[in-house]
Protein backbone atom coordinates (compact mmCIF):
# COMPACT_ATOMS: atom_id res chain seq x y z
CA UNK A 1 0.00 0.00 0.00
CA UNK A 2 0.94 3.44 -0.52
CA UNK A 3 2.32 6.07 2.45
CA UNK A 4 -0.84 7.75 3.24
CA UNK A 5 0.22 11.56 2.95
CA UNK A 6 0.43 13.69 6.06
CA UNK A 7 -2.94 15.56 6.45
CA UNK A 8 -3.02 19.05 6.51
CA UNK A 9 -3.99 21.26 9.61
CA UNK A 10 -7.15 22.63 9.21
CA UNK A 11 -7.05 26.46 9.10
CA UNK A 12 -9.67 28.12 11.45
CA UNK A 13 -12.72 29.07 10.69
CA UNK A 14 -13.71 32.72 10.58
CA UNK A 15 -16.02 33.48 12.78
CA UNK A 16 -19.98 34.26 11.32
CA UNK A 17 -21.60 37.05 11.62
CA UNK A 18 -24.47 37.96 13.96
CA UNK A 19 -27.75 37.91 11.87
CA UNK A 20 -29.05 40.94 11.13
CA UNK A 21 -32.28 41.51 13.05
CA UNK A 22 -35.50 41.41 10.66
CA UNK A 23 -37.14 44.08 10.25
CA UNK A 24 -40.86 43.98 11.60
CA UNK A 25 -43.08 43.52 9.23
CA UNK A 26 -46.19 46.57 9.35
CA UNK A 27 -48.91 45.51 10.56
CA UNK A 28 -51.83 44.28 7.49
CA UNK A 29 -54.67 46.93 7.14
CA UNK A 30 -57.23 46.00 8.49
CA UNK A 31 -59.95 45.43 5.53
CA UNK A 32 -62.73 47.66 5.45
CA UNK A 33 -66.51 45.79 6.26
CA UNK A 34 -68.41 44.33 3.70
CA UNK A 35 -71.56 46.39 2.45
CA UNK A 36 -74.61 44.47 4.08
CA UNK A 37 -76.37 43.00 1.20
CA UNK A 38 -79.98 44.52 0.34
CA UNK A 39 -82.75 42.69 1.58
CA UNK A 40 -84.75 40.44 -1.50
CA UNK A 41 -88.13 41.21 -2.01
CA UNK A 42 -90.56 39.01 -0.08
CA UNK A 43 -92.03 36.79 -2.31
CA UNK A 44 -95.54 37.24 -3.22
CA UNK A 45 -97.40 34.38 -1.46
CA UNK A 46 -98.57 31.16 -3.40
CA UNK A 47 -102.51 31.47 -4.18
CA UNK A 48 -103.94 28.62 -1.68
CA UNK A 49 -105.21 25.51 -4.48
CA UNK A 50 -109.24 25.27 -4.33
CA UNK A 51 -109.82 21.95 -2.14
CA UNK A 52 -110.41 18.84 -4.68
CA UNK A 53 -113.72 17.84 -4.39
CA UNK A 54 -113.98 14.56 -2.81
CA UNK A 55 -114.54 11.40 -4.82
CA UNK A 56 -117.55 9.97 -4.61
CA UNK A 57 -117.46 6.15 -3.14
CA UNK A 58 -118.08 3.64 -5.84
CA UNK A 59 -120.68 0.58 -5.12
CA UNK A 60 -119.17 -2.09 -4.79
């Protein structure tokens, strides 16, 4: 097998920088109310069906 070649020391690391702090975000509007939607027409009642005349009883 070949020598296995020295490794090399590792160089350090520069350090991160901090994270900027995020700016806050402004605030949503708040959206503006829904018109109330116009009342429908009542709906003109249904004209009550004449009774059915009832049906005469067949002789047996």
């Amino acid at each position: 097998m070949a020598p296995v070649a020295p490794v090399l020391p590792v160089e350090p690391v520069e350090p991160v920088a901090p994270v900027e702090p995020v700016e806050p975000v402004a605030p949503v509007r708040p959206v503006a109310p829904v018109a109330p939607v116009e009342p429908v027409e009542p709906v003109a009642p249904v004209r009550p069906v004449a009774p059915v005349a009832p049906v005469e009883p067949v002789e047996p």
